[in-house]
N, C-alpha and C. Protein backbone atom coordinates (compact mmCIF):
# COMPACT_ATOMS: atom_id res chain seq x y z
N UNK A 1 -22.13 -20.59 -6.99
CA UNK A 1 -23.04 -19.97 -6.06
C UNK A 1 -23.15 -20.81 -4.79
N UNK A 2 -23.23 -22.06 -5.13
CA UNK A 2 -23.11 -22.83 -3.58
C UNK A 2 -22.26 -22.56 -2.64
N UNK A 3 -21.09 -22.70 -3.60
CA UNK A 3 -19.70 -21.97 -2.67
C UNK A 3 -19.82 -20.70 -1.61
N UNK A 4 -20.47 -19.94 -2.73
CA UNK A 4 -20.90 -18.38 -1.84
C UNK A 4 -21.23 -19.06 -0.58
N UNK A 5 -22.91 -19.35 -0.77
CA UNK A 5 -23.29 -19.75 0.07
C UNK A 5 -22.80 -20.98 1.42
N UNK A 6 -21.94 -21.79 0.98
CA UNK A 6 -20.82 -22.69 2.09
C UNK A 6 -20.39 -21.87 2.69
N UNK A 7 -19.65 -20.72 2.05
CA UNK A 7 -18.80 -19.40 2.59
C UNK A 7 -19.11 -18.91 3.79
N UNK A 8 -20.67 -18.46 3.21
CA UNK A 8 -21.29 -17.46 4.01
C UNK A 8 -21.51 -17.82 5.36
N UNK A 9 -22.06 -19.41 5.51
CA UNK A 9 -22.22 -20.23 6.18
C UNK A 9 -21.20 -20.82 7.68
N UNK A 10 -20.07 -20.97 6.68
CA UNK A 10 -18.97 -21.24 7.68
C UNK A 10 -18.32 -19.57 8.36
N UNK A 11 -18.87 -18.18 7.55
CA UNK A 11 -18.13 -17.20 8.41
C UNK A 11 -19.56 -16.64 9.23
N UNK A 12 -20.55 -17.31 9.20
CA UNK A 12 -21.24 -16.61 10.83
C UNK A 12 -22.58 -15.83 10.29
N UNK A 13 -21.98 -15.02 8.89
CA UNK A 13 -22.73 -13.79 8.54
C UNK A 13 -23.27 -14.25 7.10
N UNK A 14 -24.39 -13.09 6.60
CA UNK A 14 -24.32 -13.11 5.31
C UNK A 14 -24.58 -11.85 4.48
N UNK A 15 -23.68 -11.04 5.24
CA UNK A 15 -23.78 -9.79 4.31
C UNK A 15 -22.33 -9.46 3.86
N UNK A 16 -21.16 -10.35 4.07
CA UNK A 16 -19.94 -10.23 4.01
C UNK A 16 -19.33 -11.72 3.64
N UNK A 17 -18.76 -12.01 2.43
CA UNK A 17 -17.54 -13.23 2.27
C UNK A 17 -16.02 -13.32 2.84
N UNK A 18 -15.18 -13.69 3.33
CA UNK A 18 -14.51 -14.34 2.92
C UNK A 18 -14.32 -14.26 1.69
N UNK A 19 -13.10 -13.00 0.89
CA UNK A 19 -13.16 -14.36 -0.21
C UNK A 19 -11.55 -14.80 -0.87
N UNK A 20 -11.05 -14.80 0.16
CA UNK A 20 -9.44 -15.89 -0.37
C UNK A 20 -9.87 -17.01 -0.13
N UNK A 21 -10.87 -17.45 1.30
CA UNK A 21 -10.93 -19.30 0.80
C UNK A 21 -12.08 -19.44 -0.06
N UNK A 22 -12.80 -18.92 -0.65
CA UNK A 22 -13.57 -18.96 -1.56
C UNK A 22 -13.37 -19.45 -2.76
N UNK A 23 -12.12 -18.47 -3.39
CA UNK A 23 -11.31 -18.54 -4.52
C UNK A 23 -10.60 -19.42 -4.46
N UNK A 24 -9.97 -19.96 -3.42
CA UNK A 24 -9.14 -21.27 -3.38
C UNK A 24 -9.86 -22.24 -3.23
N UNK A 25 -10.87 -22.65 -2.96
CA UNK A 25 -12.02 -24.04 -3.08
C UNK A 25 -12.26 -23.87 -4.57
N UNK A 26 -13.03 -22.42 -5.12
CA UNK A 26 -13.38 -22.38 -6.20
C UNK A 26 -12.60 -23.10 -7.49
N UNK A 27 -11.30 -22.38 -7.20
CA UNK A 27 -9.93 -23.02 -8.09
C UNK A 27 -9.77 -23.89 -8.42
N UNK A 28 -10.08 -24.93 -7.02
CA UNK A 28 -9.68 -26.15 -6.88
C UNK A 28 -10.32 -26.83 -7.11
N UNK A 29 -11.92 -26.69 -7.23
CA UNK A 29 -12.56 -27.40 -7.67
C UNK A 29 -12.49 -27.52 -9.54
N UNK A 30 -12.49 -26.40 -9.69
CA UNK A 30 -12.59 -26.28 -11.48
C UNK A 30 -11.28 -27.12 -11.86
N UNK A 31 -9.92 -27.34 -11.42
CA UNK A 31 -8.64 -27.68 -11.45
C UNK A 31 -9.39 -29.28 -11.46
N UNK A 32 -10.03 -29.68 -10.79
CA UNK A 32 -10.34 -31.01 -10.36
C UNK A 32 -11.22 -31.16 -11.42
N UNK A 33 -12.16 -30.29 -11.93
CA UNK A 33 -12.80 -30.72 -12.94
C UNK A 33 -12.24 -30.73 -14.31
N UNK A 34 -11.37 -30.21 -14.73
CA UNK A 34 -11.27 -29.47 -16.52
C UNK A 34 -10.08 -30.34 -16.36
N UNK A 35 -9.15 -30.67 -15.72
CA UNK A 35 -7.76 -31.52 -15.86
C UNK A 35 -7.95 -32.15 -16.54
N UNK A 36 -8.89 -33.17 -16.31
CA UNK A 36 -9.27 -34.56 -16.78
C UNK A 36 -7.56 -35.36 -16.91
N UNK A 37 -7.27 -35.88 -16.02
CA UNK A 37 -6.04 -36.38 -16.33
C UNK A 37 -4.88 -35.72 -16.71
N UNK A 38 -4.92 -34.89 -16.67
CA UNK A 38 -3.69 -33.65 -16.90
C UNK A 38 -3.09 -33.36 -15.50
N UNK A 39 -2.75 -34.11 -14.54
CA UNK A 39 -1.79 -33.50 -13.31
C UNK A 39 -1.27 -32.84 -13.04
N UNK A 40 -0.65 -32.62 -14.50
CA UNK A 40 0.73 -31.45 -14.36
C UNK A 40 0.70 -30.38 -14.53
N UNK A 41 -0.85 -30.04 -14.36
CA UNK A 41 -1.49 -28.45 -14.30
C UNK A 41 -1.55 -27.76 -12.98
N UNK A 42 -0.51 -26.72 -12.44
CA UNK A 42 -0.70 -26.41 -11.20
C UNK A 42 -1.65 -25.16 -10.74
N UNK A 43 -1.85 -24.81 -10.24
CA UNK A 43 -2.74 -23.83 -9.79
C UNK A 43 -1.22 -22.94 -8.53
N UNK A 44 -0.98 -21.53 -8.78
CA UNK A 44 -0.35 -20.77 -7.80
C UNK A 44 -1.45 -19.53 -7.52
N UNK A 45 -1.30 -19.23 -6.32
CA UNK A 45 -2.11 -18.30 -5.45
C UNK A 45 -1.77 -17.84 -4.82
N UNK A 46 -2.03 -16.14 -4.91
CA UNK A 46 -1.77 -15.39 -4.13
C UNK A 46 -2.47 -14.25 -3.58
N UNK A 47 -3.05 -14.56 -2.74
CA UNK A 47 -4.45 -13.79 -2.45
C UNK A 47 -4.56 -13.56 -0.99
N UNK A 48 -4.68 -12.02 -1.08
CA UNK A 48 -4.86 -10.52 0.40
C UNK A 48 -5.14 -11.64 1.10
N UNK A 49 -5.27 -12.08 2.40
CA UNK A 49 -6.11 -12.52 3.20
C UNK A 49 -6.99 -11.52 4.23
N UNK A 50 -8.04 -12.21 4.35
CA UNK A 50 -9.42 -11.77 5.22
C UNK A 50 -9.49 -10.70 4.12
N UNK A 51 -9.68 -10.21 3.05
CA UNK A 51 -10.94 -9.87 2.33
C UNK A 51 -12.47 -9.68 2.41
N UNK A 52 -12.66 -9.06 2.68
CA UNK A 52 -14.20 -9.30 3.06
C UNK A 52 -15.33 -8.21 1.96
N UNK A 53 -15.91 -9.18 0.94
CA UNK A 53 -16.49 -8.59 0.46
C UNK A 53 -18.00 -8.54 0.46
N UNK A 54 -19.05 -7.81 -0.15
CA UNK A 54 -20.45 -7.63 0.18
C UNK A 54 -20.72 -8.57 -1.15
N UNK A 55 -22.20 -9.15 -1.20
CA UNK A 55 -22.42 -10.01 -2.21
C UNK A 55 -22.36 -9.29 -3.47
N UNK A 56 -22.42 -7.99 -3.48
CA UNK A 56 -22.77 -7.27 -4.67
C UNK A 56 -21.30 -7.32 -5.54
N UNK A 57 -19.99 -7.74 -4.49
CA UNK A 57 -18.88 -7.71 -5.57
C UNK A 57 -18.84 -9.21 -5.30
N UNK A 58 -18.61 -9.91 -4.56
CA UNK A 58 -18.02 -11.23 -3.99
C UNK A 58 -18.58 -11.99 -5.59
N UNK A 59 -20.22 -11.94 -5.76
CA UNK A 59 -20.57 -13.18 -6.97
C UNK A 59 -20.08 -12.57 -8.37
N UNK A 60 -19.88 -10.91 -8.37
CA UNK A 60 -19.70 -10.81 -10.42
C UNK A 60 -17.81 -11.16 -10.12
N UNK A 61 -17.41 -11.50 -9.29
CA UNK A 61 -15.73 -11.04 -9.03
C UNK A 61 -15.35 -12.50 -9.06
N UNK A 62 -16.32 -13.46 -8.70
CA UNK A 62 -16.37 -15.08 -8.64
C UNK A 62 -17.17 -15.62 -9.75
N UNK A 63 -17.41 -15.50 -10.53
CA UNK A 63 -17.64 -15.04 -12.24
C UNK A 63 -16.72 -15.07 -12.78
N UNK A 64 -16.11 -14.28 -12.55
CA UNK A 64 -15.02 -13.50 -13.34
C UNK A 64 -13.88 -14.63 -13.38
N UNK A 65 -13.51 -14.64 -12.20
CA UNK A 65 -12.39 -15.91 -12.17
C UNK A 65 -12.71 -17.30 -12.38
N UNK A 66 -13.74 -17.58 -12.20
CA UNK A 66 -14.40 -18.96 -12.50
C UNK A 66 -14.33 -19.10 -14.25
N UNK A 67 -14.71 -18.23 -15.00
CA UNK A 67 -14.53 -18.14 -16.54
C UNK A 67 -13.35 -18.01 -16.66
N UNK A 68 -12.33 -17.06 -16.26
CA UNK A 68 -10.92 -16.92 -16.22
C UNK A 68 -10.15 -18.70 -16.24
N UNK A 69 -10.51 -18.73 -15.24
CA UNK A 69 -9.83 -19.98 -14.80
C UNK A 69 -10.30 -21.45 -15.91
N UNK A 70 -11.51 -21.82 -15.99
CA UNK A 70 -12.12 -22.54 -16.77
C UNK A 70 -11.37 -22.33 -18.47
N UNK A 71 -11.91 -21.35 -18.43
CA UNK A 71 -10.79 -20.77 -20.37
C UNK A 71 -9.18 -21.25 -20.03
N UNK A 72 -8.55 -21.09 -18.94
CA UNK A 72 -6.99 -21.77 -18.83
C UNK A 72 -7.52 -23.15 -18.82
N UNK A 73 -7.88 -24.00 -18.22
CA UNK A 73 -7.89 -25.16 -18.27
C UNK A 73 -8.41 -25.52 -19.58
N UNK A 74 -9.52 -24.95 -19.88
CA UNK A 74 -9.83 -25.66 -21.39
C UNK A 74 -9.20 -25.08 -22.34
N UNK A 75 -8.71 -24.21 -22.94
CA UNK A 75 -7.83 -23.94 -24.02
C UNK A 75 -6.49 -23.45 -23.97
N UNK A 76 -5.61 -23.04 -22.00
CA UNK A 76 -4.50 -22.68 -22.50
C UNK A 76 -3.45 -24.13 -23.01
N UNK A 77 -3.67 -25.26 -22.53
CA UNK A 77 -2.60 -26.27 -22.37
C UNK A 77 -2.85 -27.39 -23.53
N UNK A 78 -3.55 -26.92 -24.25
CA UNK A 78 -3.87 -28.45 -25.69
C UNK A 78 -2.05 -28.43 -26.31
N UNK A 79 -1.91 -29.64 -26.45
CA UNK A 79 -0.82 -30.45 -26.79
C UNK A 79 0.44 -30.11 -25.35
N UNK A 80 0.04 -30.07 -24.66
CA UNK A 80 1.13 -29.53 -23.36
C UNK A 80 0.88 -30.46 -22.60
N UNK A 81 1.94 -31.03 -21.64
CA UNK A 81 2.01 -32.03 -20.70
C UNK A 81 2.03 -31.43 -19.16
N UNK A 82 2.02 -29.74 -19.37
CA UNK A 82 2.44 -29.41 -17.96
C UNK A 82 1.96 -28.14 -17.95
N UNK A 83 1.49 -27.18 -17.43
CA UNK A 83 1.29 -25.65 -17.18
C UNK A 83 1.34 -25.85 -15.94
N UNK A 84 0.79 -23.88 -15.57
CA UNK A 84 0.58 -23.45 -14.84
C UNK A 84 -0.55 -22.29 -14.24
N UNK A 85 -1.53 -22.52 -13.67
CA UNK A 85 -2.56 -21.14 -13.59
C UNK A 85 -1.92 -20.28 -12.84
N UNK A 86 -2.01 -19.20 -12.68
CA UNK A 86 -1.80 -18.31 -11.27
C UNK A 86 -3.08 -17.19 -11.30
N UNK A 87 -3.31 -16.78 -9.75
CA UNK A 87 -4.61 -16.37 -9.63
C UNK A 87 -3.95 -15.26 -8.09
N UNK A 88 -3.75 -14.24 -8.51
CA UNK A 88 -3.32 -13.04 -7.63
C UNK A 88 -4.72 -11.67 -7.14
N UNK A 89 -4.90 -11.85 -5.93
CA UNK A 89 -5.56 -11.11 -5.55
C UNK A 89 -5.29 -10.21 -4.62
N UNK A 90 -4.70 -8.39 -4.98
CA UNK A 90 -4.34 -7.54 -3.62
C UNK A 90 -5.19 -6.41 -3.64
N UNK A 91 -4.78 -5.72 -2.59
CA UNK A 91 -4.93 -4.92 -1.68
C UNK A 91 -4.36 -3.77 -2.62
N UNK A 92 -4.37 -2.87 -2.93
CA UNK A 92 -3.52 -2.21 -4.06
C UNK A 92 -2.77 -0.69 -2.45
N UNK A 93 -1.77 -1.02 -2.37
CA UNK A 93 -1.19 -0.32 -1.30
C UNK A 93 -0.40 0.62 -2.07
N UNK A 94 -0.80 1.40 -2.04
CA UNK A 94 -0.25 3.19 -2.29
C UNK A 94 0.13 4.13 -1.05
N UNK A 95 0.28 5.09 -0.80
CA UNK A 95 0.29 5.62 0.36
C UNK A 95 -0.43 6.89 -0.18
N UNK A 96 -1.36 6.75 -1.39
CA UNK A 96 -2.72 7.46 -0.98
C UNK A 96 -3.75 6.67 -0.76
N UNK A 97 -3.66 5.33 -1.33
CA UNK A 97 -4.52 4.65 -0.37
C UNK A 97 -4.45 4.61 1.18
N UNK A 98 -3.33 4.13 1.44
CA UNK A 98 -3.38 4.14 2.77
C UNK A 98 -3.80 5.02 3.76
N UNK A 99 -3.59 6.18 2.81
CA UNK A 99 -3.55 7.69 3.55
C UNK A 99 -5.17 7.96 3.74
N UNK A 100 -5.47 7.42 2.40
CA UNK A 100 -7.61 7.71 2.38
C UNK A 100 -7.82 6.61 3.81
N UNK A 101 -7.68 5.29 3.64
CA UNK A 101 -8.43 4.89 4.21
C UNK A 101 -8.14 5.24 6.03
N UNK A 102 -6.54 5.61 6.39
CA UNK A 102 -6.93 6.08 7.46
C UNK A 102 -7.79 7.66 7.62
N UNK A 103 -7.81 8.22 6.96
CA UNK A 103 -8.81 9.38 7.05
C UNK A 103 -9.97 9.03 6.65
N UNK A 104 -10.36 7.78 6.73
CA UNK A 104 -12.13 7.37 6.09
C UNK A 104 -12.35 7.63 4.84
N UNK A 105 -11.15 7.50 3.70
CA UNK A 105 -11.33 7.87 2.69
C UNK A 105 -12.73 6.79 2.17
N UNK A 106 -12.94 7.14 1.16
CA UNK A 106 -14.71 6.49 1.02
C UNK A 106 -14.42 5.15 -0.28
N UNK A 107 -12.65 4.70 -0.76
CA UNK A 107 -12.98 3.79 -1.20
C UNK A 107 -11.32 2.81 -1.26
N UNK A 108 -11.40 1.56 -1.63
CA UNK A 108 -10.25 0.75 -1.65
C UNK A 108 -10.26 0.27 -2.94
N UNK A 109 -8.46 0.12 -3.33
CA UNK A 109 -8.11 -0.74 -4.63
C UNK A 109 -7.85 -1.06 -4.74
N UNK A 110 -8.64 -2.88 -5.47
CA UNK A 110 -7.52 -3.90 -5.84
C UNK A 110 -7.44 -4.24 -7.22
N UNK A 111 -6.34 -5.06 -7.35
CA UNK A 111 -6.23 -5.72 -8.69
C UNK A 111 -6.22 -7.12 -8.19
N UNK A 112 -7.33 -7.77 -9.51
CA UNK A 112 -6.90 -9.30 -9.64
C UNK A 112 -6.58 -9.58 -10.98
N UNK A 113 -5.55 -10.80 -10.86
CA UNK A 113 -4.93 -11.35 -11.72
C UNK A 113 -5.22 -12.56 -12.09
N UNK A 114 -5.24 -12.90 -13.48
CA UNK A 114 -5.50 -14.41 -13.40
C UNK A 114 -4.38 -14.48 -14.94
N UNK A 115 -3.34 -15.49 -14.55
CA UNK A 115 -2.74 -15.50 -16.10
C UNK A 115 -2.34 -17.10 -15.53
N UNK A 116 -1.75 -17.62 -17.23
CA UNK A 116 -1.31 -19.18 -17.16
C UNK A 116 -0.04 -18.87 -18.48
N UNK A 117 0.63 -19.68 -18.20
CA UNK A 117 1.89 -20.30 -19.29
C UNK A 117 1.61 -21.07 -20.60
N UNK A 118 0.61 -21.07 -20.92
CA UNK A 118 0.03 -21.86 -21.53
C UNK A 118 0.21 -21.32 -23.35
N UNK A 119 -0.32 -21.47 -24.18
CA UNK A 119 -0.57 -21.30 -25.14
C UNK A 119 -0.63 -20.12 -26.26
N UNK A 120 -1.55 -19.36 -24.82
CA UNK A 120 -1.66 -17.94 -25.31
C UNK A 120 -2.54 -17.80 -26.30
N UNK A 121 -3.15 -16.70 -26.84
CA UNK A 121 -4.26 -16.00 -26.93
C UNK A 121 -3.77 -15.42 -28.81
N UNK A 122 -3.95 -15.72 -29.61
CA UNK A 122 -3.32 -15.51 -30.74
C UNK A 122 -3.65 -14.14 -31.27
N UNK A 123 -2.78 -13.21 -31.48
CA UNK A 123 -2.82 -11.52 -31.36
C UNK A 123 -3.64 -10.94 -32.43
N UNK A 124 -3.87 -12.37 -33.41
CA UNK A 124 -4.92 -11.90 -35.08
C UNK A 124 -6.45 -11.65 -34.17
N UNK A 125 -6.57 -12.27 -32.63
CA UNK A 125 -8.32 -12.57 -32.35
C UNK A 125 -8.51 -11.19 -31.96
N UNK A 126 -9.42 -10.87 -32.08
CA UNK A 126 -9.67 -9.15 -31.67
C UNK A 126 -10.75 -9.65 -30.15
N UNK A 127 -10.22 -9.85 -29.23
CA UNK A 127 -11.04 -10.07 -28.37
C UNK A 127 -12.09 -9.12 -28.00
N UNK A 128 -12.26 -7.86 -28.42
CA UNK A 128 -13.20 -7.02 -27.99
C UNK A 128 -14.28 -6.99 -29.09
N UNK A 129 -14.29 -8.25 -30.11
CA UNK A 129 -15.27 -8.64 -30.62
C UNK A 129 -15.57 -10.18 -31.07
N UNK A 130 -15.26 -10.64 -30.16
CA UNK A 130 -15.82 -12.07 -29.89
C UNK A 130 -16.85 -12.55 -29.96
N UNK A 131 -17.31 -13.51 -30.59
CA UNK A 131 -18.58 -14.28 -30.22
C UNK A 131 -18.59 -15.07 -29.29
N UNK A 132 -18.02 -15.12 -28.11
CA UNK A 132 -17.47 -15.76 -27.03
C UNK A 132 -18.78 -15.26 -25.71
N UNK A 133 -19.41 -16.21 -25.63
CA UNK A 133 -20.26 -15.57 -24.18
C UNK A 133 -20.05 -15.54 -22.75
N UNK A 134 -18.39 -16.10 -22.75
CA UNK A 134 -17.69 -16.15 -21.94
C UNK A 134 -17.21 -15.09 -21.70
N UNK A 135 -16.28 -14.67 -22.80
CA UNK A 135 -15.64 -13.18 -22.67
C UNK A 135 -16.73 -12.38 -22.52
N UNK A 136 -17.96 -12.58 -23.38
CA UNK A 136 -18.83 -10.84 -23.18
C UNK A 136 -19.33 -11.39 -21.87
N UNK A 137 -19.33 -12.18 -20.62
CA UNK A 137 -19.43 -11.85 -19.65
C UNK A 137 -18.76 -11.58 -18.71
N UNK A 138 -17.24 -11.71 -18.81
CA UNK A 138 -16.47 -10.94 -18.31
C UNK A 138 -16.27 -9.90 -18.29
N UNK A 139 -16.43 -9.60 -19.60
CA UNK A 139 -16.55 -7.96 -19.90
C UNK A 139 -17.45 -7.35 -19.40
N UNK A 140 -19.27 -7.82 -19.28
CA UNK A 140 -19.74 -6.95 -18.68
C UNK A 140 -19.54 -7.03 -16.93
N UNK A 141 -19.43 -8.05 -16.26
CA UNK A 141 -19.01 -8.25 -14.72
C UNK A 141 -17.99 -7.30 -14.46
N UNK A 142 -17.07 -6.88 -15.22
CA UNK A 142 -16.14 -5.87 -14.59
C UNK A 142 -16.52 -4.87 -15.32
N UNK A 143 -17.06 -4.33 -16.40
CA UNK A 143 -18.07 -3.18 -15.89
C UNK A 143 -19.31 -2.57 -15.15
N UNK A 144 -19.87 -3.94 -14.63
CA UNK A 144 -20.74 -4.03 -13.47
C UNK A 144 -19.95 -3.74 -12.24
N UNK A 145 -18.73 -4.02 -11.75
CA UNK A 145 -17.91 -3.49 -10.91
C UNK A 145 -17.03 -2.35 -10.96
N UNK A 146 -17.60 -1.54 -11.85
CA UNK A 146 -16.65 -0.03 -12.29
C UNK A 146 -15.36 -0.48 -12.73
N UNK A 147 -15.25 -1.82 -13.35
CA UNK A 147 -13.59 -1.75 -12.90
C UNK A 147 -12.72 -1.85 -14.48
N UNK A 148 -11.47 -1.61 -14.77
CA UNK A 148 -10.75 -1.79 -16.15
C UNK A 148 -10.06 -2.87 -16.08
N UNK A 149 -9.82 -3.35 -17.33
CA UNK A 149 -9.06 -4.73 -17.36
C UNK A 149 -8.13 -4.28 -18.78
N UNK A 150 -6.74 -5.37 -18.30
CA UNK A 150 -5.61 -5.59 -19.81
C UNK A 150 -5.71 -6.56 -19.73
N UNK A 151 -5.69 -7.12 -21.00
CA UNK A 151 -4.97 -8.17 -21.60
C UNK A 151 -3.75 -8.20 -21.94
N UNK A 152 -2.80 -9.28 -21.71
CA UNK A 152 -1.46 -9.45 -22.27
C UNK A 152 -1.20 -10.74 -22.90
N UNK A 153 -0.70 -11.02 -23.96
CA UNK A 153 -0.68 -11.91 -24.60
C UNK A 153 0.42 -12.65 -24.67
N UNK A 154 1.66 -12.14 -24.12
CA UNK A 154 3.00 -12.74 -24.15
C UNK A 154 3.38 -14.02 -23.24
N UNK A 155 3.64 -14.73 -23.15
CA UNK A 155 4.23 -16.06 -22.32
C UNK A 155 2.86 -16.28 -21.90
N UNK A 156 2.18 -16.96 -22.92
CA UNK A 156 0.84 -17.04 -22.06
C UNK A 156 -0.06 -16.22 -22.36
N UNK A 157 -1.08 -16.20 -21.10
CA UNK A 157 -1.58 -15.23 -21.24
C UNK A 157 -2.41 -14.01 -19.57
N UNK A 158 -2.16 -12.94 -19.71
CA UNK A 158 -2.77 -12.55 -17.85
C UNK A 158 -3.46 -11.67 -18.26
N UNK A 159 -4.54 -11.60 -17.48
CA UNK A 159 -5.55 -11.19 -17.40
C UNK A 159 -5.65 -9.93 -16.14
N UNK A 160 -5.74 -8.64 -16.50
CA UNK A 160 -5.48 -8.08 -14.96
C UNK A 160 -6.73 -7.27 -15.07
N UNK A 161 -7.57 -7.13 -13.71
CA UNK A 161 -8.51 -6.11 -13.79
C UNK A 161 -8.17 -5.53 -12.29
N UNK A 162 -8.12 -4.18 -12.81
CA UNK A 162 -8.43 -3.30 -11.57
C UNK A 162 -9.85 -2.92 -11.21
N UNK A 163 -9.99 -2.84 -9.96
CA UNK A 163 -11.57 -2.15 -9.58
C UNK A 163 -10.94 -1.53 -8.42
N UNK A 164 -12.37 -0.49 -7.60
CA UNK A 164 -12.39 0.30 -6.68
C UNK A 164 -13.65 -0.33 -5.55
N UNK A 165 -13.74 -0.16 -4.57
CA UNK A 165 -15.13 -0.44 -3.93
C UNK A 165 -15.34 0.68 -2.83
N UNK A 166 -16.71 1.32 -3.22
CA UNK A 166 -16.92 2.51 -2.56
C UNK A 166 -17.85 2.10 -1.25
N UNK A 167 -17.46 2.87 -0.22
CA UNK A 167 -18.52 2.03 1.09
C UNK A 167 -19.47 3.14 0.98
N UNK A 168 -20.91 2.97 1.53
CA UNK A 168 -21.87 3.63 1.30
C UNK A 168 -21.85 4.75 2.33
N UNK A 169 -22.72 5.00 3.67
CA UNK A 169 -22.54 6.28 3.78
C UNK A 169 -21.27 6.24 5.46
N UNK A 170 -21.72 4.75 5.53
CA UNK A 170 -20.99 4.53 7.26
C UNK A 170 -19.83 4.04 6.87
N UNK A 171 -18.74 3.66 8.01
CA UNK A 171 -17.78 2.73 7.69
C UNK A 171 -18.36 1.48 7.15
N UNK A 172 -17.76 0.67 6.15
CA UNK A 172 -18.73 -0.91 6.12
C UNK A 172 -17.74 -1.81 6.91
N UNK A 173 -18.40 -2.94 7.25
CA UNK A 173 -16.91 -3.98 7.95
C UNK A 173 -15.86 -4.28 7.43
N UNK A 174 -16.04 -4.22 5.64
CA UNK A 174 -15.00 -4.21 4.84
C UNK A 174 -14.11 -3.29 5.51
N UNK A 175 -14.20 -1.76 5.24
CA UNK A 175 -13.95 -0.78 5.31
C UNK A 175 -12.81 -0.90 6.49
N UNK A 176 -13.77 -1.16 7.76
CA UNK A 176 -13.07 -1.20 9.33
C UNK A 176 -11.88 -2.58 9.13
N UNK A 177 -12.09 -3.62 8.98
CA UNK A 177 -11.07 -4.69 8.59
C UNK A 177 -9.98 -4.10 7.92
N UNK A 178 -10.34 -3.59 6.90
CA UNK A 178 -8.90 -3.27 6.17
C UNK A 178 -8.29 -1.98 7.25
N UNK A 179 -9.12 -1.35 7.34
CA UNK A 179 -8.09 -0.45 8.30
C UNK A 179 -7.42 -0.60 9.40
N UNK A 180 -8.29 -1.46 9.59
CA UNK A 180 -7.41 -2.39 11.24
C UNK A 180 -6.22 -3.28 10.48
N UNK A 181 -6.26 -3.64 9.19
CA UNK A 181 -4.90 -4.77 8.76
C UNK A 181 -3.58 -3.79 8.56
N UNK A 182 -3.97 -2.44 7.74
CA UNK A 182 -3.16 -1.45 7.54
C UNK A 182 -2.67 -0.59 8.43
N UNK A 183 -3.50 -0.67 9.91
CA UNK A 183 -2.50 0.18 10.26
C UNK A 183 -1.84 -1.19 11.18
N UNK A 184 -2.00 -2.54 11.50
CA UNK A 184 -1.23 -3.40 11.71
C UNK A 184 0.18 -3.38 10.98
N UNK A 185 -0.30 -3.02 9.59
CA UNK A 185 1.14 -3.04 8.44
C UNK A 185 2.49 -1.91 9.08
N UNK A 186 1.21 -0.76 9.25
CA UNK A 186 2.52 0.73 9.64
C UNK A 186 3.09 0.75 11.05
């Protein structure tokens, strides 16, 4: 939450984040914490730039990856000398997205990713009944954000959730940003 708030701070406003450098301080800090002497744990990133989200997604979406990320460091790499996190955040470009949002379509989609090389997730755990208060808050944060998530368990393990974000009745700045990046794209 401080972070938010540094965020908010260094972009001017506070009804809108930033949030690729968000997620990359965030990262980096947890990387700095959970290593404990483990170096050879890298962190890869790949995340939309200028994102701009409202607090109502920016803190359950920085949740989300903060537990994501924390669970790789603490349980994907036991007996391992080396991994890897990766932490992917887009823009989900369709050309009916594209097509809505230049006609003011009323919403945008991304997927984030969070997977590691690590260990992996053993296929006997039924994760959708965990005593884990980690997972049941992931689970509910991305149904607090309308959004679906897979699990994959192979080489590792990734984590993907899709969501939507609907702007209310005006353009929001979100809204206008991305449309100004997209039609930069075409």
């Amino acid at each position: 939450m401080a972070l938010i708030h540094e965020e908010l701070y260094k972009g001017g406003g506070f009804e809108t984040l930033n949030f690729s450098p968000y997620i990359k301080e965030l990262t980096e800090s947890l990387l700095l914490t959970y290593r404990l002497g483990n170096t050879n744990i890298s962190l890869n990133m790949d995340l939309e730039e200028d994102l701009l989200f409202d607090m109502d997604t920016a803190v359950p979406l920085g949740m989300i990856i903060n537990e994501l990320v924390s669970n790789s460091l603490k349980h994907a790499f036991i007996g391992r000398t080396k991994g890897e996190i990766r932490v992917k955040l887009s823009l989900n470009e369709n050309k009916e997205c594209i097509k809505g949002i230049t006609e003011n379509r009323k919403s945008n989609s991304f997927t984030l990713t969070v997977s590691d090389d690590g260990i992996g997730i053993p296929e006997n755990l039924d994760i959708e009944n965990l005593d884990s208060l980690g997972f049941q808050l992931v689970t509910s944060l991305v149904d607090q954000l309308d959004g679906e998530f897979e699990l994959k368990r192979d080489n590792g393990t990734e984590f993907t959730m899709r969501f939507a974000l609907t702007e209310k009745d005006n353009l929001s700045q979100v809204d206008l940003e991305l449309q100004e990046k997209m039609n930069k794209r075409a």
